[in-house]
PDB file of N, CA and C in Angstrom:
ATOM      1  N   UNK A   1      28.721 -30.051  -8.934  1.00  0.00           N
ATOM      2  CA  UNK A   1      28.856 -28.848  -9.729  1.00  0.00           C
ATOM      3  C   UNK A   1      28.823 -27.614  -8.832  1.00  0.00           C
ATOM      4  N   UNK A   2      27.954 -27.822  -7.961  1.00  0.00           N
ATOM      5  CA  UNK A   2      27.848 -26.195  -7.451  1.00  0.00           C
ATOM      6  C   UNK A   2      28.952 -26.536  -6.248  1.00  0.00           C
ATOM      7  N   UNK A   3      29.478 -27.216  -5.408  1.00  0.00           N
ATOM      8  CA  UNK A   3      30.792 -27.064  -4.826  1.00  0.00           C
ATOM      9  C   UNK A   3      32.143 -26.582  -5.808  1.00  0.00           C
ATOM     10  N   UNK A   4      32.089 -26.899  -6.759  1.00  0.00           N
ATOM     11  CA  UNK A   4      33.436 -26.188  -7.626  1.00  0.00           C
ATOM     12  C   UNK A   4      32.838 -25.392  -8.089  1.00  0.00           C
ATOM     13  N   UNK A   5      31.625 -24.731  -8.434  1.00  0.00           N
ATOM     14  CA  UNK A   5      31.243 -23.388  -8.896  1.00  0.00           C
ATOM     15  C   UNK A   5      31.447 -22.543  -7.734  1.00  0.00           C
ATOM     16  N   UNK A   6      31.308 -22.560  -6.080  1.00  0.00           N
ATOM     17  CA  UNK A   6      31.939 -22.097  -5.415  1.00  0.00           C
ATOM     18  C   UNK A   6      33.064 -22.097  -5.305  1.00  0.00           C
ATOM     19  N   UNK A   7      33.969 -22.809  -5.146  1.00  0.00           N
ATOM     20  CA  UNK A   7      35.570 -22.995  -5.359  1.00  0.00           C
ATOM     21  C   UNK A   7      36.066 -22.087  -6.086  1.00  0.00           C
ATOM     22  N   UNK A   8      35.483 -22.277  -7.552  1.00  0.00           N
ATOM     23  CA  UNK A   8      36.172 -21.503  -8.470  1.00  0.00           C
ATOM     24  C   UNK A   8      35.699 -19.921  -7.954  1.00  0.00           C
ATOM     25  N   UNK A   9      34.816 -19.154  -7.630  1.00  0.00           N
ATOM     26  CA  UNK A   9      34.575 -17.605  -7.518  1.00  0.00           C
ATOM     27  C   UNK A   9      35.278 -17.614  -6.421  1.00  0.00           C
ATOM     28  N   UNK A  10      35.714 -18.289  -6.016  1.00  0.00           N
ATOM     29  CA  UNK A  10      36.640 -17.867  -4.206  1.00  0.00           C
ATOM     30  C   UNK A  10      37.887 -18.114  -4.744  1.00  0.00           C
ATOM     31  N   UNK A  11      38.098 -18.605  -5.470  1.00  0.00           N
ATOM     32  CA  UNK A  11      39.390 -18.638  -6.503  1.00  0.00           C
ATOM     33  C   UNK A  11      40.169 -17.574  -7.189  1.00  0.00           C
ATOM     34  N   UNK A  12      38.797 -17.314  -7.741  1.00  0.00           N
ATOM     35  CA  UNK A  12      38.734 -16.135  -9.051  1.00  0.00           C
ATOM     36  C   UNK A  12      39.216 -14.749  -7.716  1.00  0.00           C
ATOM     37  N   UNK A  13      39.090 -14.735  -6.183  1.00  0.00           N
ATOM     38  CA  UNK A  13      38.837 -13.449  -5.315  1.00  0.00           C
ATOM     39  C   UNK A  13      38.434 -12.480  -6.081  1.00  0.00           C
ATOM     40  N   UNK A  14      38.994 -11.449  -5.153  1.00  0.00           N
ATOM     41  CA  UNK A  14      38.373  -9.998  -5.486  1.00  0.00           C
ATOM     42  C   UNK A  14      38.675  -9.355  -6.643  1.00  0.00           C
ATOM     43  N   UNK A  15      38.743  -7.604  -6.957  1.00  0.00           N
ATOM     44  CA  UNK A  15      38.975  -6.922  -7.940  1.00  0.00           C
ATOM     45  C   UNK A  15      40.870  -7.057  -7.626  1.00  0.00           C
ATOM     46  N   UNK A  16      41.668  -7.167  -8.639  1.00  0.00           N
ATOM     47  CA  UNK A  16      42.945  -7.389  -8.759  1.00  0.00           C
ATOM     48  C   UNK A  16      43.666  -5.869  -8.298  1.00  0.00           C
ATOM     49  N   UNK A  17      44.889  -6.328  -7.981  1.00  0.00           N
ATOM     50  CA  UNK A  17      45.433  -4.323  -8.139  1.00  0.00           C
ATOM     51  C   UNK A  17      45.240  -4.031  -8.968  1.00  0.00           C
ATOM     52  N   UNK A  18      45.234  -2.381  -9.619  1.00  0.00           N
ATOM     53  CA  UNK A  18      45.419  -1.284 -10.384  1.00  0.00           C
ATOM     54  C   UNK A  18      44.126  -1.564 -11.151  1.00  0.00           C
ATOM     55  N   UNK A  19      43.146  -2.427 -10.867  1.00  0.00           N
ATOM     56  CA  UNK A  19      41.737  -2.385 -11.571  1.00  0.00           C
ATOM     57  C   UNK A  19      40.807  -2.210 -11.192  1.00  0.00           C
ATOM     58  N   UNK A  20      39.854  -1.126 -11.453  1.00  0.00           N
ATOM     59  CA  UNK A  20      38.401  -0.900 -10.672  1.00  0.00           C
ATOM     60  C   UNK A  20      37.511  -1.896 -10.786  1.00  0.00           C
ATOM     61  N   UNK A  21      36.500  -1.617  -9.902  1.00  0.00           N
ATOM     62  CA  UNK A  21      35.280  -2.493  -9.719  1.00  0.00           C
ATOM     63  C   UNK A  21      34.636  -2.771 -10.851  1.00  0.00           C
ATOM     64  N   UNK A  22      34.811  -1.743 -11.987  1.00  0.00           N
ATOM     65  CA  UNK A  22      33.933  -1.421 -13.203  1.00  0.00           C
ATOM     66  C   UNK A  22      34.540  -2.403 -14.253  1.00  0.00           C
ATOM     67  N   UNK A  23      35.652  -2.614 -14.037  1.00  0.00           N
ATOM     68  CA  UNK A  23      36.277  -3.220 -14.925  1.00  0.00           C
ATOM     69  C   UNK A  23      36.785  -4.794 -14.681  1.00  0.00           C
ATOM     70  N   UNK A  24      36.509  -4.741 -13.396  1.00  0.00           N
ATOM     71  CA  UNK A  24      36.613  -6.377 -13.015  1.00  0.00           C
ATOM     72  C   UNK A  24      35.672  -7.136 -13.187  1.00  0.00           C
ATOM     73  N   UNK A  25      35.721  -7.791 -13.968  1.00  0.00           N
ATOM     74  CA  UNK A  25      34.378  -8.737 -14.722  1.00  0.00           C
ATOM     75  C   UNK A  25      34.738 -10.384 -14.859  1.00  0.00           C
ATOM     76  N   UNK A  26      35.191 -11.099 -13.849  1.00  0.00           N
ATOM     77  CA  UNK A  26      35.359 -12.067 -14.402  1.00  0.00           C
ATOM     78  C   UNK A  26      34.749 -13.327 -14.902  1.00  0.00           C
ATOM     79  N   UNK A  27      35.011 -14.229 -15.601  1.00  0.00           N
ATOM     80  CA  UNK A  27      33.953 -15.029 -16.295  1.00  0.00           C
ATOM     81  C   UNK A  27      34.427 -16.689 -16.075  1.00  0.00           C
ATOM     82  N   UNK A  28      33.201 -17.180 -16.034  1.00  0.00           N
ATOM     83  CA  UNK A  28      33.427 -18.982 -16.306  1.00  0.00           C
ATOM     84  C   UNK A  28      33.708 -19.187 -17.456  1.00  0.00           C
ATOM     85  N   UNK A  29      34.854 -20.157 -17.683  1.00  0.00           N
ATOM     86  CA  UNK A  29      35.138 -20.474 -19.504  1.00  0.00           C
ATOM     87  C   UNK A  29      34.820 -21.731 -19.450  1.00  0.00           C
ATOM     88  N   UNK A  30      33.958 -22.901 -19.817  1.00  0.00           N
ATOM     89  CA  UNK A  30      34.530 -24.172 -20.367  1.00  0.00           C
ATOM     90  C   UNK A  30      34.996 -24.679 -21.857  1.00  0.00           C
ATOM     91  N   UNK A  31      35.950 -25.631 -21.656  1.00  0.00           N
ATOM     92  CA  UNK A  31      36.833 -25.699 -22.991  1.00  0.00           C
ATOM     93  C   UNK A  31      36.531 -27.065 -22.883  1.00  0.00           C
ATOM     94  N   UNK A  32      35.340 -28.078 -23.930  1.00  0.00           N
ATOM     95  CA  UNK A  32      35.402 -29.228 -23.685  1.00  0.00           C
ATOM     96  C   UNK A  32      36.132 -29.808 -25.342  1.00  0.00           C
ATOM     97  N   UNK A  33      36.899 -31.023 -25.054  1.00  0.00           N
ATOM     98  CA  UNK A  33      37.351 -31.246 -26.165  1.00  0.00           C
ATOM     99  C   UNK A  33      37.295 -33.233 -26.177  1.00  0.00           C
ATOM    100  N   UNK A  34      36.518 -33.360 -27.208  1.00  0.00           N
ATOM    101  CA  UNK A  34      36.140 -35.320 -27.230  1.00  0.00           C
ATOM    102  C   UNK A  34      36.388 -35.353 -28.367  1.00  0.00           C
ATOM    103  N   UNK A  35      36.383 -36.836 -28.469  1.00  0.00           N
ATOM    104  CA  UNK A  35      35.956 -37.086 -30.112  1.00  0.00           C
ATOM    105  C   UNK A  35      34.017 -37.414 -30.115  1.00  0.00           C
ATOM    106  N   UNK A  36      33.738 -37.633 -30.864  1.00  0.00           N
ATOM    107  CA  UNK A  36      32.643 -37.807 -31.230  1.00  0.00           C
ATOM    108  C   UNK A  36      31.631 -38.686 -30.970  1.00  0.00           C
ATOM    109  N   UNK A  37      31.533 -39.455 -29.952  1.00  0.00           N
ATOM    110  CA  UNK A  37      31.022 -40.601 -29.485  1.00  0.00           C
ATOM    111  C   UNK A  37      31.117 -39.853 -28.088  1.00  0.00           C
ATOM    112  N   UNK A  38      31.026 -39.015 -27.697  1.00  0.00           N
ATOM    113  CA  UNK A  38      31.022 -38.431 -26.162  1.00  0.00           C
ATOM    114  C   UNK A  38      29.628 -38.353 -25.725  1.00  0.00           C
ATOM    115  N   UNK A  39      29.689 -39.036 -24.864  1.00  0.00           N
ATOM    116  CA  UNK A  39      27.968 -38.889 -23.801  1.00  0.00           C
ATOM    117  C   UNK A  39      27.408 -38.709 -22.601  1.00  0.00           C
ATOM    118  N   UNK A  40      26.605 -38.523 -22.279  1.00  0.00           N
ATOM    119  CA  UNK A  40      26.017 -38.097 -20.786  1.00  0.00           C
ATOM    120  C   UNK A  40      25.395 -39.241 -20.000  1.00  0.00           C
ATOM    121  N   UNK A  41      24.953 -40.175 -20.508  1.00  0.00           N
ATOM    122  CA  UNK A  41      24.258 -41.326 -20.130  1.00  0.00           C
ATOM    123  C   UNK A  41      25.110 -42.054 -18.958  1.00  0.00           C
ATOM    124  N   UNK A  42      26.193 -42.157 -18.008  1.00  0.00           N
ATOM    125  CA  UNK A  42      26.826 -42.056 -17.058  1.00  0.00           C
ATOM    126  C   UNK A  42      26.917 -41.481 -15.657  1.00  0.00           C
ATOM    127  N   UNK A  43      26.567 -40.432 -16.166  1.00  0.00           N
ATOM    128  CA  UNK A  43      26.375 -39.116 -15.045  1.00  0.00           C
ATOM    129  C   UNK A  43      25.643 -39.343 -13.907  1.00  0.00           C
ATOM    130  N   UNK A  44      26.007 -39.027 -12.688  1.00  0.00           N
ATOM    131  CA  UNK A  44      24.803 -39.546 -11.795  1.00  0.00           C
ATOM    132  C   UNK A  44      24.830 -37.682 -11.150  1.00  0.00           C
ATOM    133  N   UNK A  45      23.352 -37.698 -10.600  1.00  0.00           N
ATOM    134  CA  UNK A  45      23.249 -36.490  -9.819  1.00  0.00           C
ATOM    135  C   UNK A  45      23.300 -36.286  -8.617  1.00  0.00           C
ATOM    136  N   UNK A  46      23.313 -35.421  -7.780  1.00  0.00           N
ATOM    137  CA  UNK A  46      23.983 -35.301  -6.524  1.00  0.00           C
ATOM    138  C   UNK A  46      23.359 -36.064  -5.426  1.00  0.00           C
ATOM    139  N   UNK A  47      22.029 -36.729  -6.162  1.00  0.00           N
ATOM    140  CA  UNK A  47      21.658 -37.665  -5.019  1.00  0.00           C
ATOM    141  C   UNK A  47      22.199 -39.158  -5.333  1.00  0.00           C
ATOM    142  N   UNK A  48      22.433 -38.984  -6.398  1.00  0.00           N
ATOM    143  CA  UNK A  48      23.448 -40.808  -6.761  1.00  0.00           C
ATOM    144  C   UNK A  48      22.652 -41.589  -8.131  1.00  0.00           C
ATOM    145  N   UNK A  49      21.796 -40.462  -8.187  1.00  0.00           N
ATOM    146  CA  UNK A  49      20.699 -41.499  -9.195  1.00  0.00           C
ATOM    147  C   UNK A  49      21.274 -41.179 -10.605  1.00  0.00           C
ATOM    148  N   UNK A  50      21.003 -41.496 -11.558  1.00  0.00           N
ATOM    149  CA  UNK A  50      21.623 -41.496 -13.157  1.00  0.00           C
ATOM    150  C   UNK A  50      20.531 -39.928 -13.538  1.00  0.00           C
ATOM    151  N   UNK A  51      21.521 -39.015 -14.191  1.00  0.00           N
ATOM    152  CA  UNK A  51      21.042 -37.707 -14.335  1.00  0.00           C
ATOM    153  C   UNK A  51      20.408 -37.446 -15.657  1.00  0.00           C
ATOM    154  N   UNK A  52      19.560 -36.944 -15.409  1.00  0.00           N
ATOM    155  CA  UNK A  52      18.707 -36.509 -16.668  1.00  0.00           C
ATOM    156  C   UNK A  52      19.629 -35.728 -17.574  1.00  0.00           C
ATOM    157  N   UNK A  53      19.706 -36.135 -19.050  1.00  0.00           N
ATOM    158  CA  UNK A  53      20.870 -35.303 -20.193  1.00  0.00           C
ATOM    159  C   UNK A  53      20.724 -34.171 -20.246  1.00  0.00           C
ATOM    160  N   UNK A  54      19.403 -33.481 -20.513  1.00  0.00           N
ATOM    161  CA  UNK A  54      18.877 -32.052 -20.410  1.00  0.00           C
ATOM    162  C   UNK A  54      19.390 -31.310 -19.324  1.00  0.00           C
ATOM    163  N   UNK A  55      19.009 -31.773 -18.083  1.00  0.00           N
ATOM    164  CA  UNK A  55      19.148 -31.246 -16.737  1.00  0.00           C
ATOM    165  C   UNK A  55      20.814 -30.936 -16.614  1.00  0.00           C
ATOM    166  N   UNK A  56      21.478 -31.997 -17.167  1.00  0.00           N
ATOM    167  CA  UNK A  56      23.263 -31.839 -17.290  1.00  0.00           C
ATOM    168  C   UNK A  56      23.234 -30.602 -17.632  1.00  0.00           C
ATOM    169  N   UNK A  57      22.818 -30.741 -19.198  1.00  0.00           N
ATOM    170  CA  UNK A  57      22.980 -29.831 -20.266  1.00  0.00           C
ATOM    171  C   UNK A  57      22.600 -28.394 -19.780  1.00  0.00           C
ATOM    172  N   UNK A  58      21.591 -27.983 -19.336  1.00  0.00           N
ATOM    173  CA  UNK A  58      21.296 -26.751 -18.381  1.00  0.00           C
ATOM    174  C   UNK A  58      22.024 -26.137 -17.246  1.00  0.00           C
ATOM    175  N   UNK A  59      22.162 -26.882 -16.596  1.00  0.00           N
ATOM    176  CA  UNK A  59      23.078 -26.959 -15.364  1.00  0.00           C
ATOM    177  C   UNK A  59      24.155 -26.130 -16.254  1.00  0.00           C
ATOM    178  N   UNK A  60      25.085 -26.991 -16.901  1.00  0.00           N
ATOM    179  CA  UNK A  60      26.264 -26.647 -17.453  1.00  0.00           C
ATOM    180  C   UNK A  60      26.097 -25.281 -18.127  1.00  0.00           C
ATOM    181  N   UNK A  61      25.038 -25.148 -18.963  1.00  0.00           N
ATOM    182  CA  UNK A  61      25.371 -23.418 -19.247  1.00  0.00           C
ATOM    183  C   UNK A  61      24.661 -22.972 -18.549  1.00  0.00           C
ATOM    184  N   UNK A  62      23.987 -22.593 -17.629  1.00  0.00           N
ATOM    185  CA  UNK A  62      24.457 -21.798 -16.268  1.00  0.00           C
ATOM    186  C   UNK A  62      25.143 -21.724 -15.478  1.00  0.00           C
ATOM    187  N   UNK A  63      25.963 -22.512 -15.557  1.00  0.00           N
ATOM    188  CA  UNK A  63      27.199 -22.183 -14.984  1.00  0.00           C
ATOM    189  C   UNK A  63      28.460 -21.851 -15.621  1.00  0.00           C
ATOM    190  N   UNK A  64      28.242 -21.598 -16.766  1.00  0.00           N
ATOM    191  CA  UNK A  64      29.439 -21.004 -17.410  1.00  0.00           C
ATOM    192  C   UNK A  64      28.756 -19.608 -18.356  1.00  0.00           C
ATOM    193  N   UNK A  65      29.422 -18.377 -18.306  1.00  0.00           N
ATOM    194  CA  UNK A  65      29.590 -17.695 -18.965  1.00  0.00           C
ATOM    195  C   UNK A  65      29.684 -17.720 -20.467  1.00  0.00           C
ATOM    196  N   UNK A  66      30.703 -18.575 -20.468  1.00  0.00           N
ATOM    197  CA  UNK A  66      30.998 -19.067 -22.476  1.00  0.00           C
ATOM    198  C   UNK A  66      31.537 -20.539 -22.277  1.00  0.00           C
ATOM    199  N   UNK A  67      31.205 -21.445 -23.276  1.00  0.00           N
ATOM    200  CA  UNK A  67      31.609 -22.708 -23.483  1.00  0.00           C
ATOM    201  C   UNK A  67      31.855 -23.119 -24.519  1.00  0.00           C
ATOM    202  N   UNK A  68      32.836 -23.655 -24.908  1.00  0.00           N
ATOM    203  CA  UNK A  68      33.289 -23.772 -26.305  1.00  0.00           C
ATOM    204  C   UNK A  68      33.717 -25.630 -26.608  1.00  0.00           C
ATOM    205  N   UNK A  69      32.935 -25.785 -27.588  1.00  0.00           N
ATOM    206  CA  UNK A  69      33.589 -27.309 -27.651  1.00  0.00           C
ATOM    207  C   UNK A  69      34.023 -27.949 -28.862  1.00  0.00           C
ATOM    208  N   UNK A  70      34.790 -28.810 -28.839  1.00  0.00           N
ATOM    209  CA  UNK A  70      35.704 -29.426 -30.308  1.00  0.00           C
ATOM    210  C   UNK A  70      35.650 -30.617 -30.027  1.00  0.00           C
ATOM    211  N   UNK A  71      35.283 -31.092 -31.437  1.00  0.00           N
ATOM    212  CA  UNK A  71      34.501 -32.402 -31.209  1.00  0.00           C
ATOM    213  C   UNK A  71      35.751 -33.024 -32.823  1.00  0.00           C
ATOM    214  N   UNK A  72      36.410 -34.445 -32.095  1.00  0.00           N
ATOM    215  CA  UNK A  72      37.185 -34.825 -33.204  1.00  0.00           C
ATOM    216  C   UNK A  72      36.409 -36.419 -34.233  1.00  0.00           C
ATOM    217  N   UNK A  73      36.889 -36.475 -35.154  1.00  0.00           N
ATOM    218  CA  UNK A  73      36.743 -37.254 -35.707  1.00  0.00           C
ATOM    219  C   UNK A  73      37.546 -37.725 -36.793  1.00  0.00           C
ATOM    220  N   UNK A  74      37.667 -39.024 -37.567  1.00  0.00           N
ATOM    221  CA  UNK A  74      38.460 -39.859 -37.928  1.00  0.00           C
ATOM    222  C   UNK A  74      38.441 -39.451 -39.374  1.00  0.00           C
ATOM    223  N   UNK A  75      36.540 -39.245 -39.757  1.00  0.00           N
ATOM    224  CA  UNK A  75      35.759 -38.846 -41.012  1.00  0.00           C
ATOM    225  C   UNK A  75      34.939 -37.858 -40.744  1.00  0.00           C
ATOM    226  N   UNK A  76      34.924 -36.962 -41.820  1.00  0.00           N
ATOM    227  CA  UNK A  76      33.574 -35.551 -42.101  1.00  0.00           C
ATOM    228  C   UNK A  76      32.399 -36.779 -41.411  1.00  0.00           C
ATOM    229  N   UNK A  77      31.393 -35.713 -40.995  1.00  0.00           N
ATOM    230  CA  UNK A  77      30.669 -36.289 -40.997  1.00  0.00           C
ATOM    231  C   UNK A  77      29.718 -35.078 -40.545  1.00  0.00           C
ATOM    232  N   UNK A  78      28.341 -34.830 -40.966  1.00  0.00           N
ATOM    233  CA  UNK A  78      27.985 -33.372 -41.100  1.00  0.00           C
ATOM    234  C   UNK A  78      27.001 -33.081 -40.168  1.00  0.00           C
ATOM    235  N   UNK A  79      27.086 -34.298 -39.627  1.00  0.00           N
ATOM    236  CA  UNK A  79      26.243 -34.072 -38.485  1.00  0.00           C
ATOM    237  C   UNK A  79      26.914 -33.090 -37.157  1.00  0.00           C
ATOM    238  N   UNK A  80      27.927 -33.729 -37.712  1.00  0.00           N
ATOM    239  CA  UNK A  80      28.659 -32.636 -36.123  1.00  0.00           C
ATOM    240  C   UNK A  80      28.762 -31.501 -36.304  1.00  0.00           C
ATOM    241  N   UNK A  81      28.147 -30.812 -37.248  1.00  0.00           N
ATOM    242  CA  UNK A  81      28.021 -29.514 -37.217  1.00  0.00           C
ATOM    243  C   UNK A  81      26.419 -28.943 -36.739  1.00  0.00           C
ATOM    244  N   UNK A  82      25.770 -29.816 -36.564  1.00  0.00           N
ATOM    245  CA  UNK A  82      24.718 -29.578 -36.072  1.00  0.00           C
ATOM    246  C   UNK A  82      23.956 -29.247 -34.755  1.00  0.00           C
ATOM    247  N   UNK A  83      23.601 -28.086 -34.445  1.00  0.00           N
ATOM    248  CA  UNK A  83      23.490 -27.503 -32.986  1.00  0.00           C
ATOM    249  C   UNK A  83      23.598 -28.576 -32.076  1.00  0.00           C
ATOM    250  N   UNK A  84      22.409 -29.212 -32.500  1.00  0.00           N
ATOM    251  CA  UNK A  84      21.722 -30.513 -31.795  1.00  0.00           C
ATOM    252  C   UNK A  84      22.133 -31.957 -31.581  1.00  0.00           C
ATOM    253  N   UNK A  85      23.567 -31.650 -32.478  1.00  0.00           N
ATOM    254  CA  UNK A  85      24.361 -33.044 -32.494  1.00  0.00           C
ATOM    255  C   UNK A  85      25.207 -32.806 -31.117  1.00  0.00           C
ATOM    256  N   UNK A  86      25.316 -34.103 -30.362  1.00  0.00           N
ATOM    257  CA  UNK A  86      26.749 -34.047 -29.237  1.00  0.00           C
ATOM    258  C   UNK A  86      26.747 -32.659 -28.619  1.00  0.00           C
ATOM    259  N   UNK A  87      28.247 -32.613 -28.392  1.00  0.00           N
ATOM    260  CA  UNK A  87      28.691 -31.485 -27.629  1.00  0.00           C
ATOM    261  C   UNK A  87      27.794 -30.798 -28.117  1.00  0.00           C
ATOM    262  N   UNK A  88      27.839 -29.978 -29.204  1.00  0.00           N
ATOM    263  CA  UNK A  88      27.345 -28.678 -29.751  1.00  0.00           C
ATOM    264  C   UNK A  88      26.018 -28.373 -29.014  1.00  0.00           C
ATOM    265  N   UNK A  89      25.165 -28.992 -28.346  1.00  0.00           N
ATOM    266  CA  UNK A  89      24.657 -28.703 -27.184  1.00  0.00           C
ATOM    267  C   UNK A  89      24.669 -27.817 -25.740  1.00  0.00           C
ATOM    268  N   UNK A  90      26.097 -28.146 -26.097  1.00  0.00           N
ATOM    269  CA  UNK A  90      26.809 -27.482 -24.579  1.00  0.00           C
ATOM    270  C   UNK A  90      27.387 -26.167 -24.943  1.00  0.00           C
ATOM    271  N   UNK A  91      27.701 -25.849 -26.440  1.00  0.00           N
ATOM    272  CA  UNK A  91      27.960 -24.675 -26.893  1.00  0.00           C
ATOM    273  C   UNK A  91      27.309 -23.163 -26.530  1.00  0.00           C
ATOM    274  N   UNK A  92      28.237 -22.472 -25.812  1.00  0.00           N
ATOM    275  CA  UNK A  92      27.474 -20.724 -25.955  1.00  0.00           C
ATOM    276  C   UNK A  92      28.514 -20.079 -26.549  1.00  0.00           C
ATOM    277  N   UNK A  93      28.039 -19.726 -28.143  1.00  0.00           N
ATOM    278  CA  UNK A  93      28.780 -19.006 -29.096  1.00  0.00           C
ATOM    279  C   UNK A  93      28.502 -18.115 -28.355  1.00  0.00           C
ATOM    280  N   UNK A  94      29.791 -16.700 -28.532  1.00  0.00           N
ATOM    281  CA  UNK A  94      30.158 -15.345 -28.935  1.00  0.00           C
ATOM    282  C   UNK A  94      29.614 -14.946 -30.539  1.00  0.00           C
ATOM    283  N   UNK A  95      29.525 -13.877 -30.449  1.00  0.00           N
ATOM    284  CA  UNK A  95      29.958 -13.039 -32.058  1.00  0.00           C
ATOM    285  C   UNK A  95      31.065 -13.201 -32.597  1.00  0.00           C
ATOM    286  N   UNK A  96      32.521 -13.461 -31.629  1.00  0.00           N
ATOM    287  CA  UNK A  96      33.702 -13.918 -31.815  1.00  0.00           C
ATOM    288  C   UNK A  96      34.030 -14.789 -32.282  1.00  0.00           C
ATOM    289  N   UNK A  97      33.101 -16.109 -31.799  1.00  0.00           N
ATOM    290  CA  UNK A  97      32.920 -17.494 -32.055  1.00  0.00           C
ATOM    291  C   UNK A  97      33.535 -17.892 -33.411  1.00  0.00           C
ATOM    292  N   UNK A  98      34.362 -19.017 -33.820  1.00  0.00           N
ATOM    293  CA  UNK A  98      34.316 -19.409 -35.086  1.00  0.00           C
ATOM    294  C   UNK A  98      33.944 -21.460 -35.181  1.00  0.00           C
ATOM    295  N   UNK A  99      33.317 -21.557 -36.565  1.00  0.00           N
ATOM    296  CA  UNK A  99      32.638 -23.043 -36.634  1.00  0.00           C
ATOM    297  C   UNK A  99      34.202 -23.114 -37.436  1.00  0.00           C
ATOM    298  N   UNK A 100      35.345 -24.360 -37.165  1.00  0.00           N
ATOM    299  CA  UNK A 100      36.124 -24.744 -38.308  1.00  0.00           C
ATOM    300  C   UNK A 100      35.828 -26.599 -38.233  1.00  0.00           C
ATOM    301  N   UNK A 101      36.717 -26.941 -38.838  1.00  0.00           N
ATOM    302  CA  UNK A 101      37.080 -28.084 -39.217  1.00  0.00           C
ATOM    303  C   UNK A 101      38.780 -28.369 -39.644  1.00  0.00           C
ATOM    304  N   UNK A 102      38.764 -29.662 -39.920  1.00  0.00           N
ATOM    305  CA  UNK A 102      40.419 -29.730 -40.632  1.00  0.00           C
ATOM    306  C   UNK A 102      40.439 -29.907 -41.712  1.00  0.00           C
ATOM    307  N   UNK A 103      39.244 -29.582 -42.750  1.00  0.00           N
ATOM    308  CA  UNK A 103      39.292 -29.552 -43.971  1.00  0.00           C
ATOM    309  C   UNK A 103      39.602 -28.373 -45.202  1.00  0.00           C
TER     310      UNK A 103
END
């Protein structure tokens, strides 16, 4: 994680032409998109060992600015609307933010 969190700001470079310092703000986005059975229990950490879910889960929003995730499924099911369910963990709403569905 933190080798492509460097990558990416050396990526992102400096302030662009015709834009001041004041106004150059740029941000980490993640866009995760699963179906519903998505998990962390896989993950190993940078020393090789199997990573704590929390510790993922932290990691990941500190390192992103905003994260947005869409979680699919076959059937409603109302759990996935629940902070604490799956992805929605990894979620950092905006005020912008919207909760939908395909119903």
């Amino acid at each position: 994680m933190e080798g492509f969190i460097n990558k990416s700001a050396e990526a992102m470079g400096g302030v662009p032409a015709g834009a001041s310092g004041d106004e150059w703000q740029p941000e980490r986005v993640l866009i995760i998109v699963s179906d519903n059975k998505w998990r962390l229990n896989e993950l190993k950490d940078s020393t090789g060992q199997l990573a704590e879910e929390e510790k993922i889960i932290s990691q990941v929003k500190a390192s992103y600015d905003r994260i947005y995730t869409v979680m699919g499924s076959e059937k409603y099911d109302s759990r996935n609307t629940q902070p604490s369910y799956g992805l929605n963990r990894f979620a950092k709403p905006t005020p912008k933010s919207i909760l939908f569905d395909s119903g």
